[in-house]
PDB file of N, CA and C in Angstrom:
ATOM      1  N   UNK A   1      72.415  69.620 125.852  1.00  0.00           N
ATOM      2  CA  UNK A   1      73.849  69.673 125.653  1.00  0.00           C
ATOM      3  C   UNK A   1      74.241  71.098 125.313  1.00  0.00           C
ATOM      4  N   UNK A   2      75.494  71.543 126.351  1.00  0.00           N
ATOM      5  CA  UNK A   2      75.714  73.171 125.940  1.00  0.00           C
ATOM      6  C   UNK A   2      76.736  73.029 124.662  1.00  0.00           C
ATOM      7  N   UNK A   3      76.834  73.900 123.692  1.00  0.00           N
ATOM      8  CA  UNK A   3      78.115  73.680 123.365  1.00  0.00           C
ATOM      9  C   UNK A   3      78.779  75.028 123.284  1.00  0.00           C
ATOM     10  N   UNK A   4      80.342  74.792 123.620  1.00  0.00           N
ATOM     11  CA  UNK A   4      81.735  76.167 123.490  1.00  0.00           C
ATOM     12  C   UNK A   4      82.222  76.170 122.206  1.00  0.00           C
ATOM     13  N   UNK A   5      82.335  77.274 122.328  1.00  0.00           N
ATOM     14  CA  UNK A   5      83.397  77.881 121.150  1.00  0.00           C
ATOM     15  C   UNK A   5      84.196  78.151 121.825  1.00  0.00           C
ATOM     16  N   UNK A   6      85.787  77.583 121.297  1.00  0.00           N
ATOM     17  CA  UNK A   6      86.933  77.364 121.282  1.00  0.00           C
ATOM     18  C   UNK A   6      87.664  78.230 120.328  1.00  0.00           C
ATOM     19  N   UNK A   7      88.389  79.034 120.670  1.00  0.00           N
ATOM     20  CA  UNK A   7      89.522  80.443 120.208  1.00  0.00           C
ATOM     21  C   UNK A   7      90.370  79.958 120.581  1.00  0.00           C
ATOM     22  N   UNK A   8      91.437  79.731 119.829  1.00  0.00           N
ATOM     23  CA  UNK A   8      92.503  79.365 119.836  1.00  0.00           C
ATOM     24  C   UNK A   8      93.866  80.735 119.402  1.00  0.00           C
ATOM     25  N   UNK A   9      94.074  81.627 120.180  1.00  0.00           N
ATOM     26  CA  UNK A   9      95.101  82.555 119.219  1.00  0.00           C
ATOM     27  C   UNK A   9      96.152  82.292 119.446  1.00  0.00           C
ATOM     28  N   UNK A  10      97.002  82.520 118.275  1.00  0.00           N
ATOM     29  CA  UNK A  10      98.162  82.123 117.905  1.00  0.00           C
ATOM     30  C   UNK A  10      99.119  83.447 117.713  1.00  0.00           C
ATOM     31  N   UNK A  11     100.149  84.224 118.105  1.00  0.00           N
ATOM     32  CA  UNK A  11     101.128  85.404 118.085  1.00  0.00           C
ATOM     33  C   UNK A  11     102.355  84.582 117.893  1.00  0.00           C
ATOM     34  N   UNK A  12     102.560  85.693 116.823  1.00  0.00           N
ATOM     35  CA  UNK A  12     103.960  85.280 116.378  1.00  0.00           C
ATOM     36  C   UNK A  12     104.841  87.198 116.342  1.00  0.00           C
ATOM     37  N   UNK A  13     106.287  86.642 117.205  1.00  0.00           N
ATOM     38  CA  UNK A  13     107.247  87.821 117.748  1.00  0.00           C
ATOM     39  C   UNK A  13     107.798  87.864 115.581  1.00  0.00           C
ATOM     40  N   UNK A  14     108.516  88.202 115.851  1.00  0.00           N
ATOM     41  CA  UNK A  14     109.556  89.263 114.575  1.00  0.00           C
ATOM     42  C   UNK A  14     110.693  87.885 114.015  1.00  0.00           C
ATOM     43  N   UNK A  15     111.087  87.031 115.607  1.00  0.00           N
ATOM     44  CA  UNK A  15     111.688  86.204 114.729  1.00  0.00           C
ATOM     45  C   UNK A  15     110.993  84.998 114.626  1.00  0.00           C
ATOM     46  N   UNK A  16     109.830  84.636 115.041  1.00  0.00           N
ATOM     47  CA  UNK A  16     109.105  83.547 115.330  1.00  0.00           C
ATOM     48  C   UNK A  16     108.283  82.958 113.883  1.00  0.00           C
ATOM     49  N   UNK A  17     108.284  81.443 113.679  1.00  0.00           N
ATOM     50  CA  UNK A  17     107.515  81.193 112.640  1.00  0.00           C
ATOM     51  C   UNK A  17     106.864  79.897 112.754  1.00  0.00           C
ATOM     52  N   UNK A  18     105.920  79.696 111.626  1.00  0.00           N
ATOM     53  CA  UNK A  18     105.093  78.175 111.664  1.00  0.00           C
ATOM     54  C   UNK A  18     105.648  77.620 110.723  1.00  0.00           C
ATOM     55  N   UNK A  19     105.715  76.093 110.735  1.00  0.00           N
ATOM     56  CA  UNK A  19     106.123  75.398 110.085  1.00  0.00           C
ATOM     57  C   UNK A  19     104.659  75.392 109.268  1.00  0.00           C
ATOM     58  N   UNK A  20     104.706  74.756 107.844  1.00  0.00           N
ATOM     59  CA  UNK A  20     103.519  74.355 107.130  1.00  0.00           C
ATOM     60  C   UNK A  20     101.976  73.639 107.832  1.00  0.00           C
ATOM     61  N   UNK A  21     102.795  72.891 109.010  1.00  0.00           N
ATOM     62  CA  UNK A  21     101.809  71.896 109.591  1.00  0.00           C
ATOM     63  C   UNK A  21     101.316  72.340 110.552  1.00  0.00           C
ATOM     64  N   UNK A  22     101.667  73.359 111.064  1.00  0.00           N
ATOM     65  CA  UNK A  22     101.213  74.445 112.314  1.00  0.00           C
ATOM     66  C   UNK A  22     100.689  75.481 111.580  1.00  0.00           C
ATOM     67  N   UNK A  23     101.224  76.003 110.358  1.00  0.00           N
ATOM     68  CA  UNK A  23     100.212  77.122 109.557  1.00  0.00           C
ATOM     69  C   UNK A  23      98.624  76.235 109.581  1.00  0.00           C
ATOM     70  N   UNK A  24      99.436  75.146 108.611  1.00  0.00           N
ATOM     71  CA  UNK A  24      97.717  74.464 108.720  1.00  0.00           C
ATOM     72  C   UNK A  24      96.582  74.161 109.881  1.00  0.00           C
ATOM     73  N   UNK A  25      97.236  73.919 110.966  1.00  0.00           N
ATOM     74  CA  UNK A  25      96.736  73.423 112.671  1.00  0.00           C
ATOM     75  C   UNK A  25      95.998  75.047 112.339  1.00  0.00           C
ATOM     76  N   UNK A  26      97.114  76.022 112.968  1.00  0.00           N
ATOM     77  CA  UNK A  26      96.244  77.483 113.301  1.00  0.00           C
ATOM     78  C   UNK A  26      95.248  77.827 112.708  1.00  0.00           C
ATOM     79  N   UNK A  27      95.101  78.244 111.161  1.00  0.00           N
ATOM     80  CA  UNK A  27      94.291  78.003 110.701  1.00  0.00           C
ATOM     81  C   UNK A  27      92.760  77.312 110.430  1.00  0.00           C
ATOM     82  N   UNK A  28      93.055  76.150 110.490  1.00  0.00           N
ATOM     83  CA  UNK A  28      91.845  75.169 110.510  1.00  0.00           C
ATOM     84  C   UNK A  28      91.805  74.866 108.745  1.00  0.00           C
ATOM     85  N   UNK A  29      93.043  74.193 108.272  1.00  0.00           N
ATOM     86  CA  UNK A  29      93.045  73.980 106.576  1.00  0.00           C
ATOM     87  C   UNK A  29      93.930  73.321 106.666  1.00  0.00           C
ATOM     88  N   UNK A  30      93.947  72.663 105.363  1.00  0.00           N
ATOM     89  CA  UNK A  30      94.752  71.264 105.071  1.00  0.00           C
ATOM     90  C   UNK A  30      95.772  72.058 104.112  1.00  0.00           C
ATOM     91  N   UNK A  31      97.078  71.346 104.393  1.00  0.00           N
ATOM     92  CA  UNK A  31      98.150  71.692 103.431  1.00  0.00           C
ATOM     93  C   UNK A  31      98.103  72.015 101.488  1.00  0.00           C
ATOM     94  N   UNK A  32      97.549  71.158 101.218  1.00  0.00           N
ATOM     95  CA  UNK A  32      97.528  71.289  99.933  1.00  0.00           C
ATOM     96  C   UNK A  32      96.431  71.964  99.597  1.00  0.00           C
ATOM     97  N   UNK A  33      95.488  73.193 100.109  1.00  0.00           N
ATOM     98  CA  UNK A  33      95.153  74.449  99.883  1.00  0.00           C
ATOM     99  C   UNK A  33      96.637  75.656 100.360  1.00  0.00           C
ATOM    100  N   UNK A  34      96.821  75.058 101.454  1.00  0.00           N
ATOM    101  CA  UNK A  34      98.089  76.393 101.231  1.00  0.00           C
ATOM    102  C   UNK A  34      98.785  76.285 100.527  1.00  0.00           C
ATOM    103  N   UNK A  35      99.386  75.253 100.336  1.00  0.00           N
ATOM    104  CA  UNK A  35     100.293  75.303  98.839  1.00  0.00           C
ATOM    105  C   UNK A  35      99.730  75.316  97.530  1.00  0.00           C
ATOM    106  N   UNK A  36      98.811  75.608  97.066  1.00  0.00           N
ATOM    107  CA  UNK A  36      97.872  76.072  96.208  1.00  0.00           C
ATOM    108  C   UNK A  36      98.039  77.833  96.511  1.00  0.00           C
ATOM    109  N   UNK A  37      97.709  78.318  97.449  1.00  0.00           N
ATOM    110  CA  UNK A  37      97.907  79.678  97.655  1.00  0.00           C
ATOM    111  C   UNK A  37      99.293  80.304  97.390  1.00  0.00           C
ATOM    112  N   UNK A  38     100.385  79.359  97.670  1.00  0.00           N
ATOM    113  CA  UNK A  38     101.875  79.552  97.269  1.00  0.00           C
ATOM    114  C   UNK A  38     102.103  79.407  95.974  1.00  0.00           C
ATOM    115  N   UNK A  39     101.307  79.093  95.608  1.00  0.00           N
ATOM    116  CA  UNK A  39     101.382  78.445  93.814  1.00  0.00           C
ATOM    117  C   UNK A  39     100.828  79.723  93.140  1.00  0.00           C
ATOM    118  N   UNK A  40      99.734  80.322  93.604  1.00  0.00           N
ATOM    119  CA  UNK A  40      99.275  81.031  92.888  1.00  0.00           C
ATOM    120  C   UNK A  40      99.644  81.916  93.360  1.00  0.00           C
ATOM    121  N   UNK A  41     100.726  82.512  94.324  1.00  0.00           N
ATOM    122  CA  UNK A  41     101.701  83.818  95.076  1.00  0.00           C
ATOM    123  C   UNK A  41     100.758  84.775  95.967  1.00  0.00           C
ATOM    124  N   UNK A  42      99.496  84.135  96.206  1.00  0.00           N
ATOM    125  CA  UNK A  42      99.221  84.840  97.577  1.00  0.00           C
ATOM    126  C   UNK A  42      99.487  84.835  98.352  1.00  0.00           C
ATOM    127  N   UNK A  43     100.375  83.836  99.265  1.00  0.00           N
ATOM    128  CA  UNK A  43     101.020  83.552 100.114  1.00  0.00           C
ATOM    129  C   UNK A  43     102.863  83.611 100.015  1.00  0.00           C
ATOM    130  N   UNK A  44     103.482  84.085 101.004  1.00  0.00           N
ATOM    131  CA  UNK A  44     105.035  84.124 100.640  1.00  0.00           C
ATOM    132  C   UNK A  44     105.489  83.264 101.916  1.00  0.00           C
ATOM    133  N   UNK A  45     106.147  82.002 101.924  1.00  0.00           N
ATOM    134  CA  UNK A  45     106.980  81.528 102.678  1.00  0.00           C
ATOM    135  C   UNK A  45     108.127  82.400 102.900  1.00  0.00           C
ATOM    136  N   UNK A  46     108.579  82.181 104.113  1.00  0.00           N
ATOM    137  CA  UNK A  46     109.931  82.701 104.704  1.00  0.00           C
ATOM    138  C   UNK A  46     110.874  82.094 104.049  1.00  0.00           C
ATOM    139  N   UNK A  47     110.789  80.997 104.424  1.00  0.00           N
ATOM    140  CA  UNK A  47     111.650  79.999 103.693  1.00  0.00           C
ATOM    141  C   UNK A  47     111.312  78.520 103.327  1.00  0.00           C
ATOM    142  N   UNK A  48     111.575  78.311 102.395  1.00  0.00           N
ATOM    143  CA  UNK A  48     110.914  76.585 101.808  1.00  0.00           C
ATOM    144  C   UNK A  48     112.110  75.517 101.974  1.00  0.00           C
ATOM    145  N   UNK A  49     113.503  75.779 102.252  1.00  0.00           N
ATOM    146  CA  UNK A  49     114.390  74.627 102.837  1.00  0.00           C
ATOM    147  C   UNK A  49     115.354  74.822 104.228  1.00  0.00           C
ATOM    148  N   UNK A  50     114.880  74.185 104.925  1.00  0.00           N
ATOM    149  CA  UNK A  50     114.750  72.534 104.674  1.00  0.00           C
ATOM    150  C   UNK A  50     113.615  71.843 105.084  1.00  0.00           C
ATOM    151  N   UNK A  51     112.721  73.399 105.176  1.00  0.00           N
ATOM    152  CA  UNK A  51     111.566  73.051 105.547  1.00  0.00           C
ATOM    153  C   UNK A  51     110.315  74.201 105.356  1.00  0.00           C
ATOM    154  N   UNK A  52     109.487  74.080 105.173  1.00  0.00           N
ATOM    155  CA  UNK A  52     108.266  75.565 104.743  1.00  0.00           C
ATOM    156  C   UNK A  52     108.191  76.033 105.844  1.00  0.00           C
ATOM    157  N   UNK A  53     108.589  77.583 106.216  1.00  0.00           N
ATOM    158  CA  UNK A  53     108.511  78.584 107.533  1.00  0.00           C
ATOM    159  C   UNK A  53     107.677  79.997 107.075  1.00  0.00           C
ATOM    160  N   UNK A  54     106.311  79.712 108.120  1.00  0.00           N
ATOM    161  CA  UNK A  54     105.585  81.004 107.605  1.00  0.00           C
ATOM    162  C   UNK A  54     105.428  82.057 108.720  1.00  0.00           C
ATOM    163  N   UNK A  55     105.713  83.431 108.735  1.00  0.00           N
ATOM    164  CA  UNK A  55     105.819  84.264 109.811  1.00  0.00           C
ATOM    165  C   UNK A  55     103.912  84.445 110.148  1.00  0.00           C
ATOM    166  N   UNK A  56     104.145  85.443 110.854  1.00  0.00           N
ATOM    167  CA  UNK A  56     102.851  86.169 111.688  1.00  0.00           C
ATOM    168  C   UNK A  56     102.137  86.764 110.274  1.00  0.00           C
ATOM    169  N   UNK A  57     102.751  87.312 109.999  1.00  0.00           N
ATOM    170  CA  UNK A  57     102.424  88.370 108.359  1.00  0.00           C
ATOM    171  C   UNK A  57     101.425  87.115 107.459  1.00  0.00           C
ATOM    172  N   UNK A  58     101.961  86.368 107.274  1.00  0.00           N
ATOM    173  CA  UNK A  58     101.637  85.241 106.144  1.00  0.00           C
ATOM    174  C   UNK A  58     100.062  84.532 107.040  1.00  0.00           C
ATOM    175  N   UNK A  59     100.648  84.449 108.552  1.00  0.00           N
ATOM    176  CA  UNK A  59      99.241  83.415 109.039  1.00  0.00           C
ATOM    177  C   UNK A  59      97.765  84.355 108.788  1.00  0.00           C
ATOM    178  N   UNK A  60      97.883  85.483 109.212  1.00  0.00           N
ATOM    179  CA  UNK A  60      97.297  86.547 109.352  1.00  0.00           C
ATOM    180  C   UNK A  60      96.421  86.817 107.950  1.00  0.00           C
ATOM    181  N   UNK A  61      97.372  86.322 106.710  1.00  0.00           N
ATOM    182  CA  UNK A  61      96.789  86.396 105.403  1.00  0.00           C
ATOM    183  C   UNK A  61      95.840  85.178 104.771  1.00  0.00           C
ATOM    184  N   UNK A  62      96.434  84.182 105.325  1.00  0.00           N
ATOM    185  CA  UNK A  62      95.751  82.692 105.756  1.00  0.00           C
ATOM    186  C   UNK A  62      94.849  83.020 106.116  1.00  0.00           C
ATOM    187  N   UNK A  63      94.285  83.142 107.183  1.00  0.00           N
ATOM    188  CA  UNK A  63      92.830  83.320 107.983  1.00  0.00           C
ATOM    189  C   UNK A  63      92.236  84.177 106.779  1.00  0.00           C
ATOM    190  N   UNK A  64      92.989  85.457 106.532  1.00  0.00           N
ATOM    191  CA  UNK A  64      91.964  86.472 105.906  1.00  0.00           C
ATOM    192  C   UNK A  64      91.124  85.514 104.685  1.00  0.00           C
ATOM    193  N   UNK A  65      92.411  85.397 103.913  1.00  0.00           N
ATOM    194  CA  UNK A  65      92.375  84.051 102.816  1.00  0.00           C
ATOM    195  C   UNK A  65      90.832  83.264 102.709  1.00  0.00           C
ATOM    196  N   UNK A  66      91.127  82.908 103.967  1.00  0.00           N
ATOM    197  CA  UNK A  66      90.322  81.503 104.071  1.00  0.00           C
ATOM    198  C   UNK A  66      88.944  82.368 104.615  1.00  0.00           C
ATOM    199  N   UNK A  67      88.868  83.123 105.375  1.00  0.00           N
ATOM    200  CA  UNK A  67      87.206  83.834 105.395  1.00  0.00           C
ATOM    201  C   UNK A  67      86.815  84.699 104.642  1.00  0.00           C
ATOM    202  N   UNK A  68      87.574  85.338 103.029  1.00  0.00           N
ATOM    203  CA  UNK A  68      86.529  85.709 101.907  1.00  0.00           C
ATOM    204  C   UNK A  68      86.025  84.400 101.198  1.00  0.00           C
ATOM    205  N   UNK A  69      87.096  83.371 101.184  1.00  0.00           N
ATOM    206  CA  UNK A  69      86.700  82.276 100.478  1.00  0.00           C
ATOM    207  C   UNK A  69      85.465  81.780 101.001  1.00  0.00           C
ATOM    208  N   UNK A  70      85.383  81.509 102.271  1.00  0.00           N
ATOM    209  CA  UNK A  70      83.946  81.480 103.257  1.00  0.00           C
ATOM    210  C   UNK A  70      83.012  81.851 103.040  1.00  0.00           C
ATOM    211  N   UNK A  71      83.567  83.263 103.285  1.00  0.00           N
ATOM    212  CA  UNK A  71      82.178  84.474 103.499  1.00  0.00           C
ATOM    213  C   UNK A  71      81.350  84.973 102.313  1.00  0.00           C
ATOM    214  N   UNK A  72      82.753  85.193 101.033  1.00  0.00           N
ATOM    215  CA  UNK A  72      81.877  85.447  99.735  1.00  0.00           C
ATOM    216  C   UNK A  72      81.831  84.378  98.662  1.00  0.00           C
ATOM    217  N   UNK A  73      82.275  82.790  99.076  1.00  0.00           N
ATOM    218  CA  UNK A  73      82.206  81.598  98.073  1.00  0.00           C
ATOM    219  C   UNK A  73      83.225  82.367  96.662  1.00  0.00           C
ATOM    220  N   UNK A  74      84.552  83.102  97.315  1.00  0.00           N
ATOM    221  CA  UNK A  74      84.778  83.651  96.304  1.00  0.00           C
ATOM    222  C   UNK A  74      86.430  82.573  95.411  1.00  0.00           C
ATOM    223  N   UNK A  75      86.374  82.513  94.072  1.00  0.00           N
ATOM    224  CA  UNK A  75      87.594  82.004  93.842  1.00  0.00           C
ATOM    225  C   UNK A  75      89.065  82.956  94.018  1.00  0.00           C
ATOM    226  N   UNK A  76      90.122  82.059  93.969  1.00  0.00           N
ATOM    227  CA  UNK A  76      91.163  82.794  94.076  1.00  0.00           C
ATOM    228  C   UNK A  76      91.526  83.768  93.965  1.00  0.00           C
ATOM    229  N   UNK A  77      90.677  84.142  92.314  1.00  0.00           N
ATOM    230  CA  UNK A  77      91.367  85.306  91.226  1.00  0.00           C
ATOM    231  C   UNK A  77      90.771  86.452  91.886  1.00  0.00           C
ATOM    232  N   UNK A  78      89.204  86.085  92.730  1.00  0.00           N
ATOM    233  CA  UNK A  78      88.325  87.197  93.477  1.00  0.00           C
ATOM    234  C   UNK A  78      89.301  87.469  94.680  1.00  0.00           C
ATOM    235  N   UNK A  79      89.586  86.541  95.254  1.00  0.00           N
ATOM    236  CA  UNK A  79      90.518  87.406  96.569  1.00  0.00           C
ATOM    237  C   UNK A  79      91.703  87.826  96.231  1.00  0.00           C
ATOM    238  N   UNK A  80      92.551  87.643  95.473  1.00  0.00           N
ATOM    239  CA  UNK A  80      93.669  88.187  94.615  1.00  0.00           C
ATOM    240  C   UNK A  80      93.182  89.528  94.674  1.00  0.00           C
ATOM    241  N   UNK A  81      92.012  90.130  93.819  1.00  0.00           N
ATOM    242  CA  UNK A  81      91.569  91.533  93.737  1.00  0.00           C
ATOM    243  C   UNK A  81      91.249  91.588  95.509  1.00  0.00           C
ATOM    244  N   UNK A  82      90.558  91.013  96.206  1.00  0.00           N
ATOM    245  CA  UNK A  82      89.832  91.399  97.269  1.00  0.00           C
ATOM    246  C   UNK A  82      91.043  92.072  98.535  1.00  0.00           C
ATOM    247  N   UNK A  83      92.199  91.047  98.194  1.00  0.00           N
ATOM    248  CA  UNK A  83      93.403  91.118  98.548  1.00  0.00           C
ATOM    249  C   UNK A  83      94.202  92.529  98.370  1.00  0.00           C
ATOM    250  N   UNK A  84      94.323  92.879  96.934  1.00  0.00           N
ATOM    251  CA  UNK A  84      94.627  94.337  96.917  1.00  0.00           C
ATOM    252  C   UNK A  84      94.096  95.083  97.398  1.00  0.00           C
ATOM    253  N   UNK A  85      92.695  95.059  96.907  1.00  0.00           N
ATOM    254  CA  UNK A  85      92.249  96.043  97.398  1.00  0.00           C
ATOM    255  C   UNK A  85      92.087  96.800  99.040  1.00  0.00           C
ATOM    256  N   UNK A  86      92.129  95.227  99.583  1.00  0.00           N
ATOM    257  CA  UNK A  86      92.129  95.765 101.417  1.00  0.00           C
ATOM    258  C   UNK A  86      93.607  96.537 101.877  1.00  0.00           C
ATOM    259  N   UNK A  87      94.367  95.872 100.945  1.00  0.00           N
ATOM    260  CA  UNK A  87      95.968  96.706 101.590  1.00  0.00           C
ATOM    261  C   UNK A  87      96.041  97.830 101.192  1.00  0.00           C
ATOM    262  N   UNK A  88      94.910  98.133  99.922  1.00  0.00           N
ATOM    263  CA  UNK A  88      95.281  99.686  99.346  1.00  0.00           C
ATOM    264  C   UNK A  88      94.363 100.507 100.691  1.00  0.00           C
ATOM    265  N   UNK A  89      93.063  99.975 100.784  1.00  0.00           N
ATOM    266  CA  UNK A  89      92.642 100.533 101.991  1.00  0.00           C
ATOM    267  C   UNK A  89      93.562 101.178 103.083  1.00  0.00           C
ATOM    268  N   UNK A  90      94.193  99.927 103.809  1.00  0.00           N
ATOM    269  CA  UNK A  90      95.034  99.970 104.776  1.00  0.00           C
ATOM    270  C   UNK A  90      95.998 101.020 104.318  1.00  0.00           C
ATOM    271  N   UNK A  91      96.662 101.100 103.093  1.00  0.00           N
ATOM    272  CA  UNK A  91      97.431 101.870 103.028  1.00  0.00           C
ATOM    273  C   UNK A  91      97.075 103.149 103.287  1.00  0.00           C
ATOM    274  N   UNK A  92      96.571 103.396 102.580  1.00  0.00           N
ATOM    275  CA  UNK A  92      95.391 104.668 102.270  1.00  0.00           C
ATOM    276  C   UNK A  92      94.826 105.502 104.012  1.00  0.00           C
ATOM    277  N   UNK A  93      94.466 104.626 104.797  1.00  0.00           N
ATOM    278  CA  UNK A  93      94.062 104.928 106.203  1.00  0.00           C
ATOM    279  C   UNK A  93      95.431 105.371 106.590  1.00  0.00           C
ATOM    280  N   UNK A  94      96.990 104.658 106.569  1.00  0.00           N
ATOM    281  CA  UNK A  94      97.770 105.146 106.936  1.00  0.00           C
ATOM    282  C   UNK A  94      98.412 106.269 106.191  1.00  0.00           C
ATOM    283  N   UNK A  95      98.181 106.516 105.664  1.00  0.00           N
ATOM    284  CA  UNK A  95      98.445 108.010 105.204  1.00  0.00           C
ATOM    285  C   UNK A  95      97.732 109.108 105.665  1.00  0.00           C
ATOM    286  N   UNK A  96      96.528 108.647 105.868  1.00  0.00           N
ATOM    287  CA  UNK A  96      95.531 110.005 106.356  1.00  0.00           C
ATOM    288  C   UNK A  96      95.960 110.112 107.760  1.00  0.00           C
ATOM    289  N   UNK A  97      96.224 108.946 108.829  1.00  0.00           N
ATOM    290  CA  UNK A  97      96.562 109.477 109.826  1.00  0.00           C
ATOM    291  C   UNK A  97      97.876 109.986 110.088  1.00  0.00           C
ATOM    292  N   UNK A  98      98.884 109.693 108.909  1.00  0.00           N
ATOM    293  CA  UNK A  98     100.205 110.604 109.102  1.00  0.00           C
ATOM    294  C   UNK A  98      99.955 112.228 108.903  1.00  0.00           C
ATOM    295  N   UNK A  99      98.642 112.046 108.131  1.00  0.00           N
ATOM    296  CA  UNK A  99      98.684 113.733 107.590  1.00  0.00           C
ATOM    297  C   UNK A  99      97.946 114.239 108.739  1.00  0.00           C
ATOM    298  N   UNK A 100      96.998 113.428 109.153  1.00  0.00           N
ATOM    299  CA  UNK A 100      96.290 113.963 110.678  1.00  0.00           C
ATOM    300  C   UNK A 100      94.841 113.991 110.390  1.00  0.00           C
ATOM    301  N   UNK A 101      94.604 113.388 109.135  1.00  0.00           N
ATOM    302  CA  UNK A 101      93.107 113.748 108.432  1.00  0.00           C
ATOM    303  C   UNK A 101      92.179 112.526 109.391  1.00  0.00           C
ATOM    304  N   UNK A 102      92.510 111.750 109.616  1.00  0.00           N
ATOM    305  CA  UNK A 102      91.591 110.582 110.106  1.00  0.00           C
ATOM    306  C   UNK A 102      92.356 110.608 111.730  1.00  0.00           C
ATOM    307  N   UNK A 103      91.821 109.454 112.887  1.00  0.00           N
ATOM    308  CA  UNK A 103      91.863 109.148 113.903  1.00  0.00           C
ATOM    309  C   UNK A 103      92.083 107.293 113.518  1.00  0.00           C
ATOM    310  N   UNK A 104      92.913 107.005 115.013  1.00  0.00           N
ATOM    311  CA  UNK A 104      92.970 105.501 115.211  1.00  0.00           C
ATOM    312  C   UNK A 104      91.779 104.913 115.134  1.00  0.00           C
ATOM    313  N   UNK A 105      91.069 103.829 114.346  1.00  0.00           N
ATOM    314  CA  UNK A 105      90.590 103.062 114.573  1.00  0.00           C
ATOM    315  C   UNK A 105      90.436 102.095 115.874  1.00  0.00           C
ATOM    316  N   UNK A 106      89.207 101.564 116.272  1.00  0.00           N
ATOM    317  CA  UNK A 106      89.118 101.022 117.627  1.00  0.00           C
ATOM    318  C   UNK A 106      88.471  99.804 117.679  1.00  0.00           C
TER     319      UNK A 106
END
C-alpha cells in the first residue's frame, strides 16, 4: 500500500477571512484549542460578532502555534516567548535589509 501526503494550502487576499470552523479545517485543530489561544491573546480575531472572522495574518500564526507546540512539546507561556521572539527576529532582518546590511532570504 503506497501512501500520499496531502497539502492542502489555503491564501487569504487583504479582505478575505476564515470563519472559526475553517480556521479549524485549515489548520488540522479543534475549536476549543483556538479559543484557548484567544483566551490567552495569542491569537486576534478580526471580528467575534456575529460570528469569529480570522484573516491570513492570524491562520499563519495558527499553524506556527500549533508546530512549536508539536515540535518542542512546548506550553503556551513557551510559545508566548517563542512567539516574540521570532517577530523580533523578523523584525530585526527587516531592518538590516532597509539599511542594505543583509540580502533577501530564499
Amino acid at each position: 500500500m503506497t501512501r500520499k501526503a496531502v497539502t492542502e494550502v489555503v491564501r487569504l487576499g487583504e479582505d478575505a477571512w476564515l470563519d472559526l470552523d475553517e480556521l479549524c479545517q485549515a489548520c488540522g485543530v479543534d475549536s476549543a484549542w483556538v479559543l484557548r489561544l484567544v483566551d490567552e491573546d495569542l491569537v486576534q480575531p478580526m471580528l467575534t460578532e456575529p460570528s469569529w472572522r480570522f484573516g491570513g495574518d492570524e491562520l499563519a500564526r495558527v499553524r506556527r502555534i500549533n508546530r512549536l507546540q508539536r515540535d518542542f512539546d512546548a506550553s503556551l507561556t513557551s510559545v508566548a516567548v517563542m512567539l516574540d521572539l521570532l517577530d523580533e527576529i523578523d523584525r530585526l532582518r527587516t531592518l538590516m535589509l532597509r539599511a542594505g546590511l543583509a540580502t533577501p532570504e530564499r
